[in-house]
PDB file of N, CA and C in Angstrom:
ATOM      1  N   UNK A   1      15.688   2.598  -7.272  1.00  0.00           N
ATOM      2  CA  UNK A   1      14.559   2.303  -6.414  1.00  0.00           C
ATOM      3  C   UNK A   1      14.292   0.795  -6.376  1.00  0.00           C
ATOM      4  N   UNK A   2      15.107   0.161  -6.324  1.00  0.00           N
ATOM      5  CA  UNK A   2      15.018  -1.340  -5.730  1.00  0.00           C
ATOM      6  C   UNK A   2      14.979  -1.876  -4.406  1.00  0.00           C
ATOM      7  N   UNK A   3      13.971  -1.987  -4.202  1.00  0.00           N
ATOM      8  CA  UNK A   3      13.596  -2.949  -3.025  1.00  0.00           C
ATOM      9  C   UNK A   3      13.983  -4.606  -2.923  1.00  0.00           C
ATOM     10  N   UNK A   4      15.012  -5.194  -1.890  1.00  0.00           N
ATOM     11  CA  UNK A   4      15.083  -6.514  -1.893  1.00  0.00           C
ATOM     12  C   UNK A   4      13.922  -7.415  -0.426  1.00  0.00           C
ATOM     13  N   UNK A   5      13.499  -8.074  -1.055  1.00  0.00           N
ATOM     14  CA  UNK A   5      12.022  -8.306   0.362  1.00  0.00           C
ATOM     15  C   UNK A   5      12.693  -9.285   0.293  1.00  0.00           C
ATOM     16  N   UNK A   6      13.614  -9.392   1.733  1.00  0.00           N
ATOM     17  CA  UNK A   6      14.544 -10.284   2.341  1.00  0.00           C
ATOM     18  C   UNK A   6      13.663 -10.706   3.401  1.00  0.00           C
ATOM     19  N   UNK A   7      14.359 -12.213   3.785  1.00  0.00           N
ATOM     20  CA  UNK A   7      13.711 -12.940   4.996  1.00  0.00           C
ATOM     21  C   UNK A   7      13.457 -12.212   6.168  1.00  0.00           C
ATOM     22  N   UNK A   8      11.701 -12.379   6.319  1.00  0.00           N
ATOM     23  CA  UNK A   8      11.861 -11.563   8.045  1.00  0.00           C
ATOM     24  C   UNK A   8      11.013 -10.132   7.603  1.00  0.00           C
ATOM     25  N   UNK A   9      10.597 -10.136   6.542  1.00  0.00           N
ATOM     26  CA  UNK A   9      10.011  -8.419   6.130  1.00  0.00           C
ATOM     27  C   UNK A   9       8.505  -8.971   6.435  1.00  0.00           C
ATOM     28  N   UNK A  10       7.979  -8.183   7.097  1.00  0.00           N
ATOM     29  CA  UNK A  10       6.320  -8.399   6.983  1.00  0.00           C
ATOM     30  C   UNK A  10       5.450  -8.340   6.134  1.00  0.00           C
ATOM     31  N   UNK A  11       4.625  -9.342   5.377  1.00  0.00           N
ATOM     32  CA  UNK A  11       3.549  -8.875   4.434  1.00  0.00           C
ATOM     33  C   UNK A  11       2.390  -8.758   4.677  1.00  0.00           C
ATOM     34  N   UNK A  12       2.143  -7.920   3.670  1.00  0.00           N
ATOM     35  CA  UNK A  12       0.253  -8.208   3.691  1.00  0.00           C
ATOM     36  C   UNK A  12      -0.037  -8.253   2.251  1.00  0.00           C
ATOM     37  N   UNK A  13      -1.353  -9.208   1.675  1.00  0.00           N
ATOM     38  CA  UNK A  13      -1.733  -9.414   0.582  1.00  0.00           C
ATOM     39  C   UNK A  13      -2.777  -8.969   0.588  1.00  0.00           C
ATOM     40  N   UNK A  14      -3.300  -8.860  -0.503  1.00  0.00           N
ATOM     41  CA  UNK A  14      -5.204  -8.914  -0.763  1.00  0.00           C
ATOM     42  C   UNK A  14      -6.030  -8.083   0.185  1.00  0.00           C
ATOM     43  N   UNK A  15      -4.960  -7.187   0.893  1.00  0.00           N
ATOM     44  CA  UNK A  15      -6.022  -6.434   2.032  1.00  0.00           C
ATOM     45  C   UNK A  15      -6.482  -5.181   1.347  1.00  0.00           C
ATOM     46  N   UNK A  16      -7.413  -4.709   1.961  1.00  0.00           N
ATOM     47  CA  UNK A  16      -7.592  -3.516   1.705  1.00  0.00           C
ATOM     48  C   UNK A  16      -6.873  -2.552   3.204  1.00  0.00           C
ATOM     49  N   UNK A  17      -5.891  -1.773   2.472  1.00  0.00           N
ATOM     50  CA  UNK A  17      -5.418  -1.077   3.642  1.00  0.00           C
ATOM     51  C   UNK A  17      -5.084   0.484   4.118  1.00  0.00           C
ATOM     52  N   UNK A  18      -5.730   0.651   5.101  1.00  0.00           N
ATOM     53  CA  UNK A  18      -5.830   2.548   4.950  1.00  0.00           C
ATOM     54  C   UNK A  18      -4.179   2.852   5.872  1.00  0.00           C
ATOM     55  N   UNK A  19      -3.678   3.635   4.817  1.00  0.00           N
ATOM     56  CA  UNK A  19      -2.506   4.104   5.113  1.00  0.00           C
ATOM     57  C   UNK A  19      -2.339   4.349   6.740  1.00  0.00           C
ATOM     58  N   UNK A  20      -3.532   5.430   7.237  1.00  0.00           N
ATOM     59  CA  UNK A  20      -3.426   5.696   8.535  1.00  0.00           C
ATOM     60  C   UNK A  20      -3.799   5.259   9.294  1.00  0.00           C
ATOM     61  N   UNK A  21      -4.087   4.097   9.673  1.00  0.00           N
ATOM     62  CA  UNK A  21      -4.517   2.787  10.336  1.00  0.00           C
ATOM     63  C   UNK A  21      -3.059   2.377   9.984  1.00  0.00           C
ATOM     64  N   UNK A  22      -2.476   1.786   9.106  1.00  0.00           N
ATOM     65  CA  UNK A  22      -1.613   1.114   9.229  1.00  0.00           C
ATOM     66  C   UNK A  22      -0.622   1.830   9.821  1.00  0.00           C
ATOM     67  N   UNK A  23      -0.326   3.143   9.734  1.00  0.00           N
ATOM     68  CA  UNK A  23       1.418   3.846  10.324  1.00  0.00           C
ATOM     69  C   UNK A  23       0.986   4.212  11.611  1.00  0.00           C
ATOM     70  N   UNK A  24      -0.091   4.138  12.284  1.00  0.00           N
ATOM     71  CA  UNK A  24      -0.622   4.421  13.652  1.00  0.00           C
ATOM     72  C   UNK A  24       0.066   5.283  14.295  1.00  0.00           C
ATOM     73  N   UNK A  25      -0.139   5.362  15.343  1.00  0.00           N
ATOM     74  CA  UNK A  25       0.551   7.108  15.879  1.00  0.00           C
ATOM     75  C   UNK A  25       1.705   7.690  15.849  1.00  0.00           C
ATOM     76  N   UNK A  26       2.919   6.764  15.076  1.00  0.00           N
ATOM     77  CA  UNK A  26       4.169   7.268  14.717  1.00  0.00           C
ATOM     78  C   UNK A  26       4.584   7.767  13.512  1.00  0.00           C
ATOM     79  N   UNK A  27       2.988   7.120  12.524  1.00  0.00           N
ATOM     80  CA  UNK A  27       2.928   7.972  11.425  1.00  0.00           C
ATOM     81  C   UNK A  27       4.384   7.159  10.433  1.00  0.00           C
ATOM     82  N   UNK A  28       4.950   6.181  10.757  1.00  0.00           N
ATOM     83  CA  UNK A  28       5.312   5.371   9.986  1.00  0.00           C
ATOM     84  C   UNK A  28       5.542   4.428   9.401  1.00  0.00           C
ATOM     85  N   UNK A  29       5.254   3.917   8.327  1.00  0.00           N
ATOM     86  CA  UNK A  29       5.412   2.270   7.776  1.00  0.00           C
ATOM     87  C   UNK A  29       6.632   1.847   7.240  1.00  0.00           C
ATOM     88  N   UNK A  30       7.249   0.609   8.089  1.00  0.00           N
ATOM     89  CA  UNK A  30       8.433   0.087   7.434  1.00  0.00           C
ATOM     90  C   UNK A  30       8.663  -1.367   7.630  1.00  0.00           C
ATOM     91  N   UNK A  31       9.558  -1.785   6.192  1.00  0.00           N
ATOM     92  CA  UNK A  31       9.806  -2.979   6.293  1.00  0.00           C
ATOM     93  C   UNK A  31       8.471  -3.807   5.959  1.00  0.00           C
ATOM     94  N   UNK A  32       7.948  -3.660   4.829  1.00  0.00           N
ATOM     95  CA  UNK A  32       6.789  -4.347   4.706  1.00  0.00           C
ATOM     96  C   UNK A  32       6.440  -4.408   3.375  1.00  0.00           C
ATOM     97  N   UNK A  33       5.788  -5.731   3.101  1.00  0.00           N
ATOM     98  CA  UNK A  33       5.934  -5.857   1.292  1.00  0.00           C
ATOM     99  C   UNK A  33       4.425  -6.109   1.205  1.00  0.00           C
ATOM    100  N   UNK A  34       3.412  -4.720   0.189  1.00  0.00           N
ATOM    101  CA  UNK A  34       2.831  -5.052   0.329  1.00  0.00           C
ATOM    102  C   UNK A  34       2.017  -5.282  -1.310  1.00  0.00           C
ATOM    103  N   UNK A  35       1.044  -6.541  -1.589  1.00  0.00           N
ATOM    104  CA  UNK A  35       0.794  -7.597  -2.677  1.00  0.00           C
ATOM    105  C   UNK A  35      -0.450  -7.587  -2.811  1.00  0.00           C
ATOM    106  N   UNK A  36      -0.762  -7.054  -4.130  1.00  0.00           N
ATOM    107  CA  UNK A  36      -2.343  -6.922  -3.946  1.00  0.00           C
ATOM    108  C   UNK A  36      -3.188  -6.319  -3.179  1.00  0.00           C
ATOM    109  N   UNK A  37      -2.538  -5.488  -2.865  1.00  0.00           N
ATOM    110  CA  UNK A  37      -3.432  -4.635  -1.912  1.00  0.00           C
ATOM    111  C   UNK A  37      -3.918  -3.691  -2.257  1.00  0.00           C
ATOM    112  N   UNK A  38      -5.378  -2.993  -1.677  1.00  0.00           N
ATOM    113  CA  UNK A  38      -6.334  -1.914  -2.346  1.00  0.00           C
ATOM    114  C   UNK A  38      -5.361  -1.031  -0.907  1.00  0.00           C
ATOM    115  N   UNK A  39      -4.575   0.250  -1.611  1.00  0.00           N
ATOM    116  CA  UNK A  39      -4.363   1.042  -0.616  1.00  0.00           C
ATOM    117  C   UNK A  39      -5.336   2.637  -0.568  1.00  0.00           C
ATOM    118  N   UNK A  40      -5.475   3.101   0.408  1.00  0.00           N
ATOM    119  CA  UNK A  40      -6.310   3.736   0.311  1.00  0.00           C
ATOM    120  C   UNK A  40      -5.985   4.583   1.688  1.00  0.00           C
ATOM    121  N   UNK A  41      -6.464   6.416   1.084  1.00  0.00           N
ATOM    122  CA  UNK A  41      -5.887   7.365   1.538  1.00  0.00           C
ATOM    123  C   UNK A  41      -7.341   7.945   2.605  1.00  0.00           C
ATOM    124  N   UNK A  42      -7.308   9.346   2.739  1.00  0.00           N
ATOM    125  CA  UNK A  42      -6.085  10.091   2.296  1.00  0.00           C
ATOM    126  C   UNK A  42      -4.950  10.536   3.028  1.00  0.00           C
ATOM    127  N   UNK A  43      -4.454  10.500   2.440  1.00  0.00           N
ATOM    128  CA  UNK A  43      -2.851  10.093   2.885  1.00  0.00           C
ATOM    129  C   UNK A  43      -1.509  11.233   1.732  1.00  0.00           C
ATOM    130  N   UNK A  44      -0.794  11.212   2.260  1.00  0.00           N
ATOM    131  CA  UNK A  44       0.181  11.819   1.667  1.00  0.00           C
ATOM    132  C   UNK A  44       1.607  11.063   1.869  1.00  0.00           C
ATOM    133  N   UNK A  45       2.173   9.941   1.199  1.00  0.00           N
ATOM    134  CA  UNK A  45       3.497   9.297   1.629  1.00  0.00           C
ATOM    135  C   UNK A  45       4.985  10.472   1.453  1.00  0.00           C
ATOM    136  N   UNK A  46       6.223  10.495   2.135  1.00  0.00           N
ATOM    137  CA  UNK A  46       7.052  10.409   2.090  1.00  0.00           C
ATOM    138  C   UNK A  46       7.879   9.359   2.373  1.00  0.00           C
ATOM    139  N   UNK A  47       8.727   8.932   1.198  1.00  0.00           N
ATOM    140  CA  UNK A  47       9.400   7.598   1.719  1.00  0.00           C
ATOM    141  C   UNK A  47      11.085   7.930   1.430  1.00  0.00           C
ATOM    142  N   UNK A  48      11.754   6.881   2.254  1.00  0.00           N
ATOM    143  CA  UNK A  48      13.023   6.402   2.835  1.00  0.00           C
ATOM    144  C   UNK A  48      13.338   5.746   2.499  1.00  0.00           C
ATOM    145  N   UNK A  49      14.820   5.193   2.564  1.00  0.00           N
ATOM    146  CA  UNK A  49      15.667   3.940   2.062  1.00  0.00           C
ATOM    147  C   UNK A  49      15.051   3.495   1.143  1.00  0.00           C
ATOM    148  N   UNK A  50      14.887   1.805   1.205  1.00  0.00           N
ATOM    149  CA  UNK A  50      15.038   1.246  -0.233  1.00  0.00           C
ATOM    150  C   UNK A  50      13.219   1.093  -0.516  1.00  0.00           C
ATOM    151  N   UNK A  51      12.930   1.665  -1.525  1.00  0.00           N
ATOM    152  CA  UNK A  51      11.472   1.759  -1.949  1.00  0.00           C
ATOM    153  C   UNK A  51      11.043   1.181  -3.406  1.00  0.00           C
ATOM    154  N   UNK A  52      10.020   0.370  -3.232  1.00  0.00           N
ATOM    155  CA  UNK A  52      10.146   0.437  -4.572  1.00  0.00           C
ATOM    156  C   UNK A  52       7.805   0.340  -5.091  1.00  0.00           C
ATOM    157  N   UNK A  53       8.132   0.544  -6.030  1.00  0.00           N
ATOM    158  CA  UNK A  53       6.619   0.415  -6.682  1.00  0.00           C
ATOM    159  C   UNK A  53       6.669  -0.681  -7.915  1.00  0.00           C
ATOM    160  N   UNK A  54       6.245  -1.587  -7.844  1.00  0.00           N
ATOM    161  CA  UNK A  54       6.045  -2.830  -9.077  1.00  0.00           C
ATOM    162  C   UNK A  54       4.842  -2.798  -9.305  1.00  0.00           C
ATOM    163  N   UNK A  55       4.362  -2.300 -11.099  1.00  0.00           N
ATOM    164  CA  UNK A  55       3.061  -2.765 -11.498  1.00  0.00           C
ATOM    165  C   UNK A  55       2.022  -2.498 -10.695  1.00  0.00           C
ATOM    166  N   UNK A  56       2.285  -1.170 -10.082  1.00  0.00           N
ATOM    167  CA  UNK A  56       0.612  -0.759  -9.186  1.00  0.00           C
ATOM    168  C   UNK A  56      -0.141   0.388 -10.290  1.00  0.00           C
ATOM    169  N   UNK A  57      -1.069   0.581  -9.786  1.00  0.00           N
ATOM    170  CA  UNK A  57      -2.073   1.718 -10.211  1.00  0.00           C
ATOM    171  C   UNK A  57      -2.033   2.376  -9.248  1.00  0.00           C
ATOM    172  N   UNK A  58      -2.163   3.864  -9.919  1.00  0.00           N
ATOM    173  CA  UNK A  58      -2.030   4.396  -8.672  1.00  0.00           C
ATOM    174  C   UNK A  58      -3.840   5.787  -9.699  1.00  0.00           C
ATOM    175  N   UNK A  59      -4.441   5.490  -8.851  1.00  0.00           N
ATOM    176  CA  UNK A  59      -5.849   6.540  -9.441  1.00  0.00           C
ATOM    177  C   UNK A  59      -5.292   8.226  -9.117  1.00  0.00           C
ATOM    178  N   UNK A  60      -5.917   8.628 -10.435  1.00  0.00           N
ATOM    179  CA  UNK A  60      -5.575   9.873 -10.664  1.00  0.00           C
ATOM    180  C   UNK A  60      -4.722  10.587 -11.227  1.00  0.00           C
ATOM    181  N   UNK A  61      -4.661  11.599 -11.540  1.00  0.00           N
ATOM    182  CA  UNK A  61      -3.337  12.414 -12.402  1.00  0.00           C
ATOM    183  C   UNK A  61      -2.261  12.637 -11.698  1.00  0.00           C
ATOM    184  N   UNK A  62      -0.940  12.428 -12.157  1.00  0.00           N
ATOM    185  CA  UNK A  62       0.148  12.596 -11.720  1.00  0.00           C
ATOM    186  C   UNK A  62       0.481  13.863 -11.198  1.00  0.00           C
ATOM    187  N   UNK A  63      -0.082  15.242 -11.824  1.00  0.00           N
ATOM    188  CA  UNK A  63       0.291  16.313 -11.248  1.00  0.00           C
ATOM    189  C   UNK A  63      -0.313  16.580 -10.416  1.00  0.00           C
ATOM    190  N   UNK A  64      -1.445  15.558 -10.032  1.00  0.00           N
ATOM    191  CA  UNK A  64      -1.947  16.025  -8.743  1.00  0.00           C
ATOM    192  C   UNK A  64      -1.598  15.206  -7.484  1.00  0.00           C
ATOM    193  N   UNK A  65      -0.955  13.916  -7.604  1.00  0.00           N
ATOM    194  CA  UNK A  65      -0.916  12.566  -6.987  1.00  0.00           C
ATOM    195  C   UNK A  65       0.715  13.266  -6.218  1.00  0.00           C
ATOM    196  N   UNK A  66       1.343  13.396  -7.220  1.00  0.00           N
ATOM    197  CA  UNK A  66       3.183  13.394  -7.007  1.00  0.00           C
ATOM    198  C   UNK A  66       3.169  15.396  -6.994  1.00  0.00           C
ATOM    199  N   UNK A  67       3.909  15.011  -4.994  1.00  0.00           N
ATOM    200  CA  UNK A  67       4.371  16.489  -4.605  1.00  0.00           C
ATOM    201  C   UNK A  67       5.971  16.758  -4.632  1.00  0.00           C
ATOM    202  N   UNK A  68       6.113  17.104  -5.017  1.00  0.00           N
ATOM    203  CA  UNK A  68       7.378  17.936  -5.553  1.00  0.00           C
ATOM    204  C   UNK A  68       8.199  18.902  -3.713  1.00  0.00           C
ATOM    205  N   UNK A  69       9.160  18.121  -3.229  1.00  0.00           N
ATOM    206  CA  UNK A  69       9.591  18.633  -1.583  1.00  0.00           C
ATOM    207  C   UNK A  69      11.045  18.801  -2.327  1.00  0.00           C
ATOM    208  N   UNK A  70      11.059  20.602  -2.405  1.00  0.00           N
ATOM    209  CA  UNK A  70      12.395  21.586  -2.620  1.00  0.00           C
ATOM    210  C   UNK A  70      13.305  21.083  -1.931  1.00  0.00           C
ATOM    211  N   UNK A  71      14.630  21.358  -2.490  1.00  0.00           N
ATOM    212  CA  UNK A  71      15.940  20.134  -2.171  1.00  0.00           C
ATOM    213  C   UNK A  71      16.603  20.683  -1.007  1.00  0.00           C
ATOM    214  N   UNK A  72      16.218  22.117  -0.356  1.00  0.00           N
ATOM    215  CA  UNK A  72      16.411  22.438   0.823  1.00  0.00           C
ATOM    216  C   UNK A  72      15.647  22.762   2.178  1.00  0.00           C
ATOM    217  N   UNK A  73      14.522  21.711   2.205  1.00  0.00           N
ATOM    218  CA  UNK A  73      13.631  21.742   2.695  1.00  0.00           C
ATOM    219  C   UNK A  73      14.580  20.147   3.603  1.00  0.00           C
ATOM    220  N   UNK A  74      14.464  20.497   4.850  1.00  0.00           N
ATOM    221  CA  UNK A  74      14.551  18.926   5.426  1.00  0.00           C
ATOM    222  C   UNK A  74      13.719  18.667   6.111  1.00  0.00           C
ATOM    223  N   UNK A  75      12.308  18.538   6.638  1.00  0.00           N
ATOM    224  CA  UNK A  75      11.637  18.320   7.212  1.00  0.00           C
ATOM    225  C   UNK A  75      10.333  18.278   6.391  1.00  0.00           C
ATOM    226  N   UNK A  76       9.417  17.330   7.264  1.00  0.00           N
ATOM    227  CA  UNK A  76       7.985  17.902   6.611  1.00  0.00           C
ATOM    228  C   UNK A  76       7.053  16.930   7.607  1.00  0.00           C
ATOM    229  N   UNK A  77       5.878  17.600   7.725  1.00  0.00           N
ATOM    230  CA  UNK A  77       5.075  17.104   8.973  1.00  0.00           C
ATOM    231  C   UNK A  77       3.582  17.190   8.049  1.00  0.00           C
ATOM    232  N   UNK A  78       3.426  16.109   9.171  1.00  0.00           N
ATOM    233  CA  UNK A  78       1.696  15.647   9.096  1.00  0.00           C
ATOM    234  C   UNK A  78       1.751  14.220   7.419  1.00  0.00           C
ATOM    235  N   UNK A  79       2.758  13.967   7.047  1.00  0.00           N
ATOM    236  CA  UNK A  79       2.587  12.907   6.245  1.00  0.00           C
ATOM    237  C   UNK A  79       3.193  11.457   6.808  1.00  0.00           C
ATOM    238  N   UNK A  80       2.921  10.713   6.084  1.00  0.00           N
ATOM    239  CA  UNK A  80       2.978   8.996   6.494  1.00  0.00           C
ATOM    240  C   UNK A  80       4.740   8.691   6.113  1.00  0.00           C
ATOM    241  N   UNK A  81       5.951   8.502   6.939  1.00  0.00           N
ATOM    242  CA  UNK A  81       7.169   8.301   6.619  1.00  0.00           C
ATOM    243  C   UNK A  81       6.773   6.538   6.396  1.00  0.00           C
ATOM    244  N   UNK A  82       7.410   6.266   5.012  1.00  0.00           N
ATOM    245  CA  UNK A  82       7.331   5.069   4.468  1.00  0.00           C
ATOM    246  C   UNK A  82       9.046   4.822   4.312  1.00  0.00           C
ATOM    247  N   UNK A  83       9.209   3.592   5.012  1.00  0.00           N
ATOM    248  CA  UNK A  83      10.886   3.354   4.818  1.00  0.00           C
ATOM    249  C   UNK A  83      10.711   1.424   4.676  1.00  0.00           C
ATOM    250  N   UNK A  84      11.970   1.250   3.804  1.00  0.00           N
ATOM    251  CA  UNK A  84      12.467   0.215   3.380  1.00  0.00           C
ATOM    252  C   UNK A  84      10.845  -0.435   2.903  1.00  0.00           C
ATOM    253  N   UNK A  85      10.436  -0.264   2.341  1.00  0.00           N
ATOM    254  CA  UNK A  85       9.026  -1.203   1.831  1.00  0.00           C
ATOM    255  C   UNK A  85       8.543  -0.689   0.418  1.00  0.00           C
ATOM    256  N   UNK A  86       7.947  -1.816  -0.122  1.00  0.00           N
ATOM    257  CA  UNK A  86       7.588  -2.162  -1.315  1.00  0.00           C
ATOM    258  C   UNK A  86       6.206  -2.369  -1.788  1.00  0.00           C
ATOM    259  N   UNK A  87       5.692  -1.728  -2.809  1.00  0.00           N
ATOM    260  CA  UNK A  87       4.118  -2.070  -3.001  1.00  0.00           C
ATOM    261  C   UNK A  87       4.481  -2.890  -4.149  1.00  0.00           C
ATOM    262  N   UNK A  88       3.485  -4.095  -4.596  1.00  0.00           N
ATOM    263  CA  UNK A  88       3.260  -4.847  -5.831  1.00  0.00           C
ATOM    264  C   UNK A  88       1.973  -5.014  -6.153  1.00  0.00           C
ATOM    265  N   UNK A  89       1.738  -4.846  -7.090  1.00  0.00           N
ATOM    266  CA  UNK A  89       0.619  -5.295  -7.644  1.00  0.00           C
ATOM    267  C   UNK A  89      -0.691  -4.318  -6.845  1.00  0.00           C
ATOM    268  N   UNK A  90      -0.199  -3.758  -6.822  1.00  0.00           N
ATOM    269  CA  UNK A  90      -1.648  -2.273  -5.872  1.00  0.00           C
ATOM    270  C   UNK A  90      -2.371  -1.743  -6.357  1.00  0.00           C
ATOM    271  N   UNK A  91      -3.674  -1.223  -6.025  1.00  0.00           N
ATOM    272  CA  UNK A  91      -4.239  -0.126  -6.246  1.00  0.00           C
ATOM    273  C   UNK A  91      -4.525   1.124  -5.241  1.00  0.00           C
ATOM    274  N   UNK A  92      -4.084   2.175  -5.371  1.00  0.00           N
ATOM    275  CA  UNK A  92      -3.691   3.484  -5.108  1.00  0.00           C
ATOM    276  C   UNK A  92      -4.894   4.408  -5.225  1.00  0.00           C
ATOM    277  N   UNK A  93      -5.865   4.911  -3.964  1.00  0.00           N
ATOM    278  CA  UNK A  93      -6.683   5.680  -4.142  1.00  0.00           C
ATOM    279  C   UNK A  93      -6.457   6.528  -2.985  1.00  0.00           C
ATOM    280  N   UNK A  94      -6.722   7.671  -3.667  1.00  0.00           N
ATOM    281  CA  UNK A  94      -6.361   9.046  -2.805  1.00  0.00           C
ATOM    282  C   UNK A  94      -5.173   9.247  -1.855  1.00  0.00           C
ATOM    283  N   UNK A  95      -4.167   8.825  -2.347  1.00  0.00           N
ATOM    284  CA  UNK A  95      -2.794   8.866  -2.167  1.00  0.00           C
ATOM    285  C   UNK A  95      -1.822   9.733  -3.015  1.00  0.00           C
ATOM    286  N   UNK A  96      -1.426  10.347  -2.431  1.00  0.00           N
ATOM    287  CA  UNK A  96       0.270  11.320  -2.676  1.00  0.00           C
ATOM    288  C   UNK A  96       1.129  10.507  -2.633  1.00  0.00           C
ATOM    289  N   UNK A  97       2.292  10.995  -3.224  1.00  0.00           N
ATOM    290  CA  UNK A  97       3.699  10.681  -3.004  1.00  0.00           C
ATOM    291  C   UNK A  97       3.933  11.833  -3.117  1.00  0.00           C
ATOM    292  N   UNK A  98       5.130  12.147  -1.904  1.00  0.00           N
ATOM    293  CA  UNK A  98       6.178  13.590  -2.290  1.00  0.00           C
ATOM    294  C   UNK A  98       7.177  13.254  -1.482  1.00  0.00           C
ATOM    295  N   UNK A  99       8.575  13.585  -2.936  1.00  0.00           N
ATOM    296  CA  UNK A  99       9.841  13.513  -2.696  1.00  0.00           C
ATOM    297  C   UNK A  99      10.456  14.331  -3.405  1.00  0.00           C
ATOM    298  N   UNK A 100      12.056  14.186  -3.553  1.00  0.00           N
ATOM    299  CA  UNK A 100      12.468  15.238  -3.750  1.00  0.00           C
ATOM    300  C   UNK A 100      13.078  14.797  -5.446  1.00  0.00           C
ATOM    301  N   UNK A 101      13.020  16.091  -6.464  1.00  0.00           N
ATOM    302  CA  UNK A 101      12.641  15.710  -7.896  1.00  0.00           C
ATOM    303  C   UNK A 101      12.650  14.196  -8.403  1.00  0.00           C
ATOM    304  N   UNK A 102      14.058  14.364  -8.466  1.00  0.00           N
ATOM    305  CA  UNK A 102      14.891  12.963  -8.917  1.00  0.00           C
ATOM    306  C   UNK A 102      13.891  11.247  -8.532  1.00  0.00           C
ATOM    307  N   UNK A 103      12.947  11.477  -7.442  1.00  0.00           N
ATOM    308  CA  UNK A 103      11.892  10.615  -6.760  1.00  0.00           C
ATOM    309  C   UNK A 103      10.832  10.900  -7.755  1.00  0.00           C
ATOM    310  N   UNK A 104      10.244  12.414  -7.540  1.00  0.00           N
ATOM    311  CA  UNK A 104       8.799  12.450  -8.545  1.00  0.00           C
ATOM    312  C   UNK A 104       9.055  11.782  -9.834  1.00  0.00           C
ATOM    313  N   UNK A 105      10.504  12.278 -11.119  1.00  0.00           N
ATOM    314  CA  UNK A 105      10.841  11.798 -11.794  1.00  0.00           C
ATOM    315  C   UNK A 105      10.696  10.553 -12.190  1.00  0.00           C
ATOM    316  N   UNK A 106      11.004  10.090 -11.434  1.00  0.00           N
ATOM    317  CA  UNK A 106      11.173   7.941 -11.499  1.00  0.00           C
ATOM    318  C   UNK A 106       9.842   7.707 -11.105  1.00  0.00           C
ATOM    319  N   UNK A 107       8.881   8.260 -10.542  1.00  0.00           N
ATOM    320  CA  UNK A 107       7.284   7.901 -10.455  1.00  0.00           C
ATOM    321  C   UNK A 107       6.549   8.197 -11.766  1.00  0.00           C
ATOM    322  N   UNK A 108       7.003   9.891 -12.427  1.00  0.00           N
ATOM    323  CA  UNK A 108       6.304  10.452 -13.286  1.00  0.00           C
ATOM    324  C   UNK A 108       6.543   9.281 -14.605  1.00  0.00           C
ATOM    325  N   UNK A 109       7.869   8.588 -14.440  1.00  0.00           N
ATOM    326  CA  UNK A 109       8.302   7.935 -15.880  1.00  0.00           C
ATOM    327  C   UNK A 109       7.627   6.888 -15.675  1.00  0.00           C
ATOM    328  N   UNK A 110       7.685   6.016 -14.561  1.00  0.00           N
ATOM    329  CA  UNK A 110       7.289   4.909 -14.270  1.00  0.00           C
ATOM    330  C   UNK A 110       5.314   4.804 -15.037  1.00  0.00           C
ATOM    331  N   UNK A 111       4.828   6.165 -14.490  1.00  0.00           N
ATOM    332  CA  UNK A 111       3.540   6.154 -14.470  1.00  0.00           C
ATOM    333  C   UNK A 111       3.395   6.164 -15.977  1.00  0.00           C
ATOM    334  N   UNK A 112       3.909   7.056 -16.664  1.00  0.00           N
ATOM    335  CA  UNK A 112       3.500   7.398 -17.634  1.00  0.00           C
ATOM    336  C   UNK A 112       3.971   6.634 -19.161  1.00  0.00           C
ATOM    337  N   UNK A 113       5.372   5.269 -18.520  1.00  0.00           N
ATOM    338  CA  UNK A 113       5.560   4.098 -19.330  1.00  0.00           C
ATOM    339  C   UNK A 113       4.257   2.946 -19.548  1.00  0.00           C
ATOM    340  N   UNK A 114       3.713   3.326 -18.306  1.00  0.00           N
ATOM    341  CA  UNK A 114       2.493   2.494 -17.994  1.00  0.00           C
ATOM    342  C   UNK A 114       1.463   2.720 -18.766  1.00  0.00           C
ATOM    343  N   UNK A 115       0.875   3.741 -18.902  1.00  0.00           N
ATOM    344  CA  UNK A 115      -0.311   4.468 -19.781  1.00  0.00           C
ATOM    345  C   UNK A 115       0.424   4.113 -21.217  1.00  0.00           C
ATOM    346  N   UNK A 116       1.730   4.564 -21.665  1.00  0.00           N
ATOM    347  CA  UNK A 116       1.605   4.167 -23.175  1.00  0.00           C
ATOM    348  C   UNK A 116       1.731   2.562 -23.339  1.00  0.00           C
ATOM    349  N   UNK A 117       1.471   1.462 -22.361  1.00  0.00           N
ATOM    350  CA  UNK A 117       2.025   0.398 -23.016  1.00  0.00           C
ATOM    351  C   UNK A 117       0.073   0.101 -22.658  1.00  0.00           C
ATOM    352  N   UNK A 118      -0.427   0.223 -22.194  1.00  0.00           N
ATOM    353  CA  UNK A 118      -2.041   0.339 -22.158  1.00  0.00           C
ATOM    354  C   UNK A 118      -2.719   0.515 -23.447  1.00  0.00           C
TER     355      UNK A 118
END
């Protein structure tokens, strides 16, 4: 899950930003690095290509935050498609993620390396 924020990617810093305002009627966000930002739901992400999460918070319990999408399922509607983009330094309120295990996995570890070094 490495994200490279190459020349030409759009940012936003320090905003406060509601998921669905930002993916507007196509319902997707891409190519965008976003830094300090208060993100804020509710919202449910599925994401694409290269993704990554650095050092965010994300509020709330993991088993309720991170949805679990069965490995023969290819579709899924009514959530925010997030492709090639990166959060840093965030805070995460009333937001999902759901992907497929191997994704929840690398969130669940990520999250929960975080809490023991706290």
């Amino acid at each position: 899950m490495r994200f490279l924020n190459g020349s030409g990617k759009e940012s936003r810093e320090g905003k406060v930003i509601r998921l669905v305002d930002e993916a507007g009627d196509s319902g997707v966000i891409e190519g965008i690095h976003f830094k300090d930002c208060h993100v804020k739901g509710p919202a449910v992400m599925v994401v694409q290509g290269e993704f990554d999460l650095l050092r965010n918070t994300i509020e709330g319990d993991p088993d309720a935050f991170l949805w679990e999408i069965l490995p023969d399922r290819e579709r899924v509607t009514g959530a925010i498609l997030v492709k090639d983009t990166t959060f840093e330094e965030c805070t995460f309120t009333n937001v999902g993620l759901a992907g497929y295990s191997d994704f929840i996995e690398q969130v669940r570890q990520g999250v929960e390396a975080r809490h023991a070094m706290s």
